[in-house]
PDB file of N, CA and C in Angstrom:
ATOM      1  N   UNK A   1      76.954 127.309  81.536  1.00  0.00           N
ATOM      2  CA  UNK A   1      76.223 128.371  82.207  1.00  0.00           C
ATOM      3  C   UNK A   1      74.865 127.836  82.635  1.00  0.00           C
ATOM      4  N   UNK A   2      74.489 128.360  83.745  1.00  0.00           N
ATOM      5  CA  UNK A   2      73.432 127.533  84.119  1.00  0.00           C
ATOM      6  C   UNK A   2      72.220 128.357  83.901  1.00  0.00           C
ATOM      7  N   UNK A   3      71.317 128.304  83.203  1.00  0.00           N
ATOM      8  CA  UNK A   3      70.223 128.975  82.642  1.00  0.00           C
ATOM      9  C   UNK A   3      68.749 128.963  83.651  1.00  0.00           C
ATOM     10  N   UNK A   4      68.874 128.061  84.836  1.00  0.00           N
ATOM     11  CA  UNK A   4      67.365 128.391  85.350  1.00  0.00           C
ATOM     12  C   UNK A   4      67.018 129.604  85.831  1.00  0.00           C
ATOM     13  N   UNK A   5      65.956 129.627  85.589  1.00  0.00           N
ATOM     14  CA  UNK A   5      65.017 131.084  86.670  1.00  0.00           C
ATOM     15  C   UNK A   5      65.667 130.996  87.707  1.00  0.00           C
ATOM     16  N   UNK A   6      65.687 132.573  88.100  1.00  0.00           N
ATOM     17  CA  UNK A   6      65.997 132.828  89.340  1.00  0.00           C
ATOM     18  C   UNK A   6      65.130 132.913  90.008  1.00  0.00           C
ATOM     19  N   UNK A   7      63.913 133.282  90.437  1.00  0.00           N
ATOM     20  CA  UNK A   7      62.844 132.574  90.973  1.00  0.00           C
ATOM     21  C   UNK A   7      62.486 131.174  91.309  1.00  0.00           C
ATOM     22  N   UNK A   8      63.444 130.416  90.983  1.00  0.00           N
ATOM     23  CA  UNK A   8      63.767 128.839  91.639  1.00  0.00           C
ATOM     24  C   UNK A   8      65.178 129.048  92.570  1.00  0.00           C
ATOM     25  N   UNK A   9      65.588 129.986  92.843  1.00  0.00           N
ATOM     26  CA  UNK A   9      66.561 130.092  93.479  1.00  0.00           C
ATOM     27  C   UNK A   9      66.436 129.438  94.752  1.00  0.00           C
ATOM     28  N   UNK A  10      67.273 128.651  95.885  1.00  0.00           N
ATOM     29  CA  UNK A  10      67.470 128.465  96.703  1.00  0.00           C
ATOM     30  C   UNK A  10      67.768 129.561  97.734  1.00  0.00           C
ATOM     31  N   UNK A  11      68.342 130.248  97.698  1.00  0.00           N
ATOM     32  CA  UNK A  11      68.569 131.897  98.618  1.00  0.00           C
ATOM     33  C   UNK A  11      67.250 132.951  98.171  1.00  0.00           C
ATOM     34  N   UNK A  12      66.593 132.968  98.993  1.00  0.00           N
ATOM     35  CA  UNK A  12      65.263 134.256  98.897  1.00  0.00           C
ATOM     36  C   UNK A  12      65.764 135.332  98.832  1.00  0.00           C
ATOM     37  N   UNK A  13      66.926 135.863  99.111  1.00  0.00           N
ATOM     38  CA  UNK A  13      67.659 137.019  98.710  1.00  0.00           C
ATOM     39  C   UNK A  13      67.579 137.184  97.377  1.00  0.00           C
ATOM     40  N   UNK A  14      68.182 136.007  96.410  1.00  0.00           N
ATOM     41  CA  UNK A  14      67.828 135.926  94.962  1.00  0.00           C
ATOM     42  C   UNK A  14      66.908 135.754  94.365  1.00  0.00           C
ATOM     43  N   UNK A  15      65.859 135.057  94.987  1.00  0.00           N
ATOM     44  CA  UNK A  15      64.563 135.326  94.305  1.00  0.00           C
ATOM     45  C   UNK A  15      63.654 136.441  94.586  1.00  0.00           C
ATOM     46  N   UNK A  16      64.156 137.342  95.121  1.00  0.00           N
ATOM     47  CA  UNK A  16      63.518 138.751  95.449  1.00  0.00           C
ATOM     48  C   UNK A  16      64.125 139.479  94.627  1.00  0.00           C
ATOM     49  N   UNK A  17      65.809 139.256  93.928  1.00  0.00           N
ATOM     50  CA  UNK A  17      66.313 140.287  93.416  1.00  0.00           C
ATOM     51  C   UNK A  17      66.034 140.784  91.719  1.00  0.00           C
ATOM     52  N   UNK A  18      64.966 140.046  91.366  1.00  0.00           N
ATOM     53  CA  UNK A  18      64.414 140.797  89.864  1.00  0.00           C
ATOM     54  C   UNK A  18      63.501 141.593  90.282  1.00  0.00           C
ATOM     55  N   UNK A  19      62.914 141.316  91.375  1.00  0.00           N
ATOM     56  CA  UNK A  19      61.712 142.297  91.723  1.00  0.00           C
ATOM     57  C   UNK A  19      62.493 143.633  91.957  1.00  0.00           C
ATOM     58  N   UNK A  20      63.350 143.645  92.958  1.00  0.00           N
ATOM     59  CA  UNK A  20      64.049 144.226  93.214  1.00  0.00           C
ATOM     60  C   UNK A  20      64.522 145.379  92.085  1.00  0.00           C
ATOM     61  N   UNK A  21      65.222 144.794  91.224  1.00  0.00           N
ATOM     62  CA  UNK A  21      65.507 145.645  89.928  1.00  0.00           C
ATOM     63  C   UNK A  21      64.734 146.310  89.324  1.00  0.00           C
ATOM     64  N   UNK A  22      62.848 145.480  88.798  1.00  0.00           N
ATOM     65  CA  UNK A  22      62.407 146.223  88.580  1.00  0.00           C
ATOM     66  C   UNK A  22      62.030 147.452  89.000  1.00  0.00           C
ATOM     67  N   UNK A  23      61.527 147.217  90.223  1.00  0.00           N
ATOM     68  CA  UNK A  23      61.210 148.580  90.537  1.00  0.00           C
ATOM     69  C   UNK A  23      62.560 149.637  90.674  1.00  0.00           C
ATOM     70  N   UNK A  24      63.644 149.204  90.615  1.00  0.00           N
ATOM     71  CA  UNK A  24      64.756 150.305  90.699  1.00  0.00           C
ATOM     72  C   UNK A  24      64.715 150.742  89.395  1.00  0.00           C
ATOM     73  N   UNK A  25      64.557 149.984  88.095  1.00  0.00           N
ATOM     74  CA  UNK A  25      64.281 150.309  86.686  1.00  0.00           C
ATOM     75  C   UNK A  25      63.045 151.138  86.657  1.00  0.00           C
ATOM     76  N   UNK A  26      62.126 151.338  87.441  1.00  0.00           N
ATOM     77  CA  UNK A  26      60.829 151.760  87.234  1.00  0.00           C
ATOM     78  C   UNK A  26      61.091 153.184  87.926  1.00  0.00           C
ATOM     79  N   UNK A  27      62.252 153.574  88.780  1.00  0.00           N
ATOM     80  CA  UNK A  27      62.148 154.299  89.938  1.00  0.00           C
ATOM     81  C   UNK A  27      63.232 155.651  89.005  1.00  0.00           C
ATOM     82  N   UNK A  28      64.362 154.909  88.434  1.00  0.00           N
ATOM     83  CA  UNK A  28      65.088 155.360  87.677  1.00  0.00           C
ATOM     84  C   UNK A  28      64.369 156.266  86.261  1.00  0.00           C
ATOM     85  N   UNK A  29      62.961 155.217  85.733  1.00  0.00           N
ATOM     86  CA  UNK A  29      62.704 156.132  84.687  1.00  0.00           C
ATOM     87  C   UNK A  29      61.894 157.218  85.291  1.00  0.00           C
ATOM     88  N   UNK A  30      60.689 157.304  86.345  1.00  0.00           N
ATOM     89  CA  UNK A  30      60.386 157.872  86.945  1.00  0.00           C
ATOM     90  C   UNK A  30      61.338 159.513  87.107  1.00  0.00           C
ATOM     91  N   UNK A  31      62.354 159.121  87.757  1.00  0.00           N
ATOM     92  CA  UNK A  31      63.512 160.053  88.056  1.00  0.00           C
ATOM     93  C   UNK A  31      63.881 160.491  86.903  1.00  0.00           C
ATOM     94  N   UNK A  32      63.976 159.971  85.645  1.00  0.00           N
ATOM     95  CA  UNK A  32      64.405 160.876  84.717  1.00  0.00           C
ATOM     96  C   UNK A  32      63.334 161.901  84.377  1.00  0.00           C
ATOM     97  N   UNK A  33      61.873 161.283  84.057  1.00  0.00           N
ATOM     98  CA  UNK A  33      60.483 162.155  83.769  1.00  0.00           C
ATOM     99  C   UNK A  33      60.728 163.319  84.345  1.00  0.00           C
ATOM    100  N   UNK A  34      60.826 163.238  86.017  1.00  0.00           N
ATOM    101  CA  UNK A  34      60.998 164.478  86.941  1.00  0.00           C
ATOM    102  C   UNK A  34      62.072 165.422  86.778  1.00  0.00           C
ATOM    103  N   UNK A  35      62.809 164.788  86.150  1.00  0.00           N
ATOM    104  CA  UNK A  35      64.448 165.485  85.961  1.00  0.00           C
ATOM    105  C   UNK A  35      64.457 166.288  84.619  1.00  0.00           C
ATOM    106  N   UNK A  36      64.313 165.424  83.669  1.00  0.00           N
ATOM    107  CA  UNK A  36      63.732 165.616  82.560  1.00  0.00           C
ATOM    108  C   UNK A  36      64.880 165.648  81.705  1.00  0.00           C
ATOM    109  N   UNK A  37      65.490 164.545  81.952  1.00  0.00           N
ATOM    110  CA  UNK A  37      66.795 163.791  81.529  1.00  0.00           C
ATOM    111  C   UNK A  37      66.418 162.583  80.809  1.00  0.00           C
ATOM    112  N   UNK A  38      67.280 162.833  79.811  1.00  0.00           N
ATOM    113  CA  UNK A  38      67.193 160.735  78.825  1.00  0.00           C
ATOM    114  C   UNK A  38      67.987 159.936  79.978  1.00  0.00           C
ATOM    115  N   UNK A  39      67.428 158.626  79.796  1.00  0.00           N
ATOM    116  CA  UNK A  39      67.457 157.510  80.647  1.00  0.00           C
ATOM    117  C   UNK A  39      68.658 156.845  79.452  1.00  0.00           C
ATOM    118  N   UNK A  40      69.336 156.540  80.082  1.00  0.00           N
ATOM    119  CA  UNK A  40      70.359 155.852  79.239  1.00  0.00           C
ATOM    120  C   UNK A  40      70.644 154.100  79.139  1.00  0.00           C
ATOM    121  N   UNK A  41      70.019 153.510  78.547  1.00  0.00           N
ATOM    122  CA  UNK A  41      70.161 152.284  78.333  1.00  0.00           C
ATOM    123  C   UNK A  41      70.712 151.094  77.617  1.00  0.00           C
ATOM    124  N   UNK A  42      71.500 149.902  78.079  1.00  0.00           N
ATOM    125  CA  UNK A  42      71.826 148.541  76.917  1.00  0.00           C
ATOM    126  C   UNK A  42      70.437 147.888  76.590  1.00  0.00           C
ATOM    127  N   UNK A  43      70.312 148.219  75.559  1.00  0.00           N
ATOM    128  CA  UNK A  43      69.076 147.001  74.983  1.00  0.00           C
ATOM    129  C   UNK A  43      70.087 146.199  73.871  1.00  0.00           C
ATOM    130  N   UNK A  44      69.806 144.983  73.795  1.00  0.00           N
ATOM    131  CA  UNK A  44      70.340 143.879  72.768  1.00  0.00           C
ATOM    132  C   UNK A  44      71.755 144.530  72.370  1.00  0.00           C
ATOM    133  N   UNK A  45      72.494 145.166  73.222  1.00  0.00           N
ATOM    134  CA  UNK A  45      73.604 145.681  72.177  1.00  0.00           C
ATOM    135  C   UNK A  45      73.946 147.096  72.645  1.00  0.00           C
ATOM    136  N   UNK A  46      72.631 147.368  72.082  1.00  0.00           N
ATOM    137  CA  UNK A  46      72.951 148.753  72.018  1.00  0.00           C
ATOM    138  C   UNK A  46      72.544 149.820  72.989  1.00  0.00           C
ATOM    139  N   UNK A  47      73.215 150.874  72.945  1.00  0.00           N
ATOM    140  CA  UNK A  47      73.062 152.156  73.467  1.00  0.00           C
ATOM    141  C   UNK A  47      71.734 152.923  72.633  1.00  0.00           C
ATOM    142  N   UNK A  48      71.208 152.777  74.082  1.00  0.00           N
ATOM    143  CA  UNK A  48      70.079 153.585  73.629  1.00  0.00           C
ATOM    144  C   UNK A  48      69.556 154.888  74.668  1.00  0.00           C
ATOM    145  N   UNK A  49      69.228 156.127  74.341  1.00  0.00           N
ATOM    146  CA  UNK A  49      69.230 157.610  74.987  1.00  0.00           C
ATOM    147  C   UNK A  49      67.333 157.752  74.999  1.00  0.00           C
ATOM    148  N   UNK A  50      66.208 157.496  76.055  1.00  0.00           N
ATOM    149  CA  UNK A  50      65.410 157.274  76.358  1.00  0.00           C
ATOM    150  C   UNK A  50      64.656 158.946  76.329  1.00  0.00           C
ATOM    151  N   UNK A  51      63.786 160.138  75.716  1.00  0.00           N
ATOM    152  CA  UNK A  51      63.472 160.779  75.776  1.00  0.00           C
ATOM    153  C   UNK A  51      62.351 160.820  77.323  1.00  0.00           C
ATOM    154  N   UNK A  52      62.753 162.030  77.936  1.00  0.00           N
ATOM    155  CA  UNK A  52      61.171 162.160  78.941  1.00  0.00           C
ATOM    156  C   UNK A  52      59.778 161.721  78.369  1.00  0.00           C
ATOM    157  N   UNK A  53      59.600 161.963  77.271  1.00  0.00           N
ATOM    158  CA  UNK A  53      58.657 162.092  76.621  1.00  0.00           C
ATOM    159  C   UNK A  53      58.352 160.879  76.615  1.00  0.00           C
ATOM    160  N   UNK A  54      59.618 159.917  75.867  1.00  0.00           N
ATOM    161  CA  UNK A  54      58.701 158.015  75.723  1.00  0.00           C
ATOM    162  C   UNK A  54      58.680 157.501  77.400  1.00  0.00           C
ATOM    163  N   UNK A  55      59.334 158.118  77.839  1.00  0.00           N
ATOM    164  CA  UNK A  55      59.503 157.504  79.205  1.00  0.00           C
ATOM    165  C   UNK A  55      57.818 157.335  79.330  1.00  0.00           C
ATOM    166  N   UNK A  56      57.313 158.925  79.632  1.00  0.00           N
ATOM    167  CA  UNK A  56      55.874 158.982  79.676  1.00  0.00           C
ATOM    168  C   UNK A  56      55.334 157.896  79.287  1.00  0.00           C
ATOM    169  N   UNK A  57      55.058 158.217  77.872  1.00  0.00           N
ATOM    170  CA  UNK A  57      54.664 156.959  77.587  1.00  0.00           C
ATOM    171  C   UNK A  57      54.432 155.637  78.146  1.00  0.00           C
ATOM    172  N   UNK A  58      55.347 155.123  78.369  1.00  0.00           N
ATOM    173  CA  UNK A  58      55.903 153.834  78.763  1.00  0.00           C
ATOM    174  C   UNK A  58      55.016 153.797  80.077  1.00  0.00           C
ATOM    175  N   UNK A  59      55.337 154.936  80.946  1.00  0.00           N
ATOM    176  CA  UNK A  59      55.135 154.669  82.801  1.00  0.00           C
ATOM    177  C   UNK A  59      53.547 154.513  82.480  1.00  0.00           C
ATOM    178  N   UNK A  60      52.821 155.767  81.635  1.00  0.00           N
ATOM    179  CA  UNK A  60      51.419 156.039  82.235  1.00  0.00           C
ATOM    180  C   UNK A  60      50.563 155.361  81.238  1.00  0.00           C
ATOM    181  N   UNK A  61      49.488 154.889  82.105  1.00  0.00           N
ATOM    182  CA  UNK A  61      48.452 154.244  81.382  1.00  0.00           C
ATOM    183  C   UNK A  61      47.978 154.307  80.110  1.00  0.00           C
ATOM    184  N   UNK A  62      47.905 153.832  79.518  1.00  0.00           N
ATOM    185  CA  UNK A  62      46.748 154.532  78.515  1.00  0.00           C
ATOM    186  C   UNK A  62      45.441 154.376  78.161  1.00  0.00           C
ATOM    187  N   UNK A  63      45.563 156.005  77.669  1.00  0.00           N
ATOM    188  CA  UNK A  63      43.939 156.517  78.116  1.00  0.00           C
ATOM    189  C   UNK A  63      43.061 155.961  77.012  1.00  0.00           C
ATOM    190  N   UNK A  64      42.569 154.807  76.881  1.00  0.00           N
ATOM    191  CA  UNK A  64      41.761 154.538  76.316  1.00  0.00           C
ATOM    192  C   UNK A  64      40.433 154.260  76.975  1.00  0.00           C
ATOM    193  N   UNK A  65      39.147 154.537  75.630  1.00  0.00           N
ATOM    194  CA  UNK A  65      37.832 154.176  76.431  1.00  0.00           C
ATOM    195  C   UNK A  65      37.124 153.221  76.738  1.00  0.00           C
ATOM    196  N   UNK A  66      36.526 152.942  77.591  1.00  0.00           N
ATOM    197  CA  UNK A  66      35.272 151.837  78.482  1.00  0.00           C
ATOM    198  C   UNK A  66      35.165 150.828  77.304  1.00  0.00           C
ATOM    199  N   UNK A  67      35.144 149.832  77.315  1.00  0.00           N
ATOM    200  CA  UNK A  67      34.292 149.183  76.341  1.00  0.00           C
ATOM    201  C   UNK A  67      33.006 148.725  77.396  1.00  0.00           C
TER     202      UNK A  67
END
């Protein structure tokens, strides 16, 4: 199996396509927040059911102060 970055890809089609994902991953949790649906995900294995709530989390900044 050939393990390099895809960002060394020879086809720019493929080295655009993680960007690509992310933001469809970013667009998807987005869409659940609004929906207000769990995001359903494979992490390492497993099935995992994403609350609106951590989504939040996750998308928006946090509000911490000035140093």
């Amino acid at each position: 199996m050939n393990t390099r970055d895809i960002s060394e890809a020879k086809d720019p089609g493929m080295r655009g396509s993680m960007a690509a994902l992310e933001r469809a991953a970013l667009q998807a949790r987005k869409t659940a927040i609004e929906t207000g649906t769990r995001l359903i995900i494979v992490k390492d294995g497993q099935l995992l059911k994403i609350s609106p709530e951590e989504l939040r989390q996750q998308i928006e900044p946090k509000n911490t102060p000035a140093s």
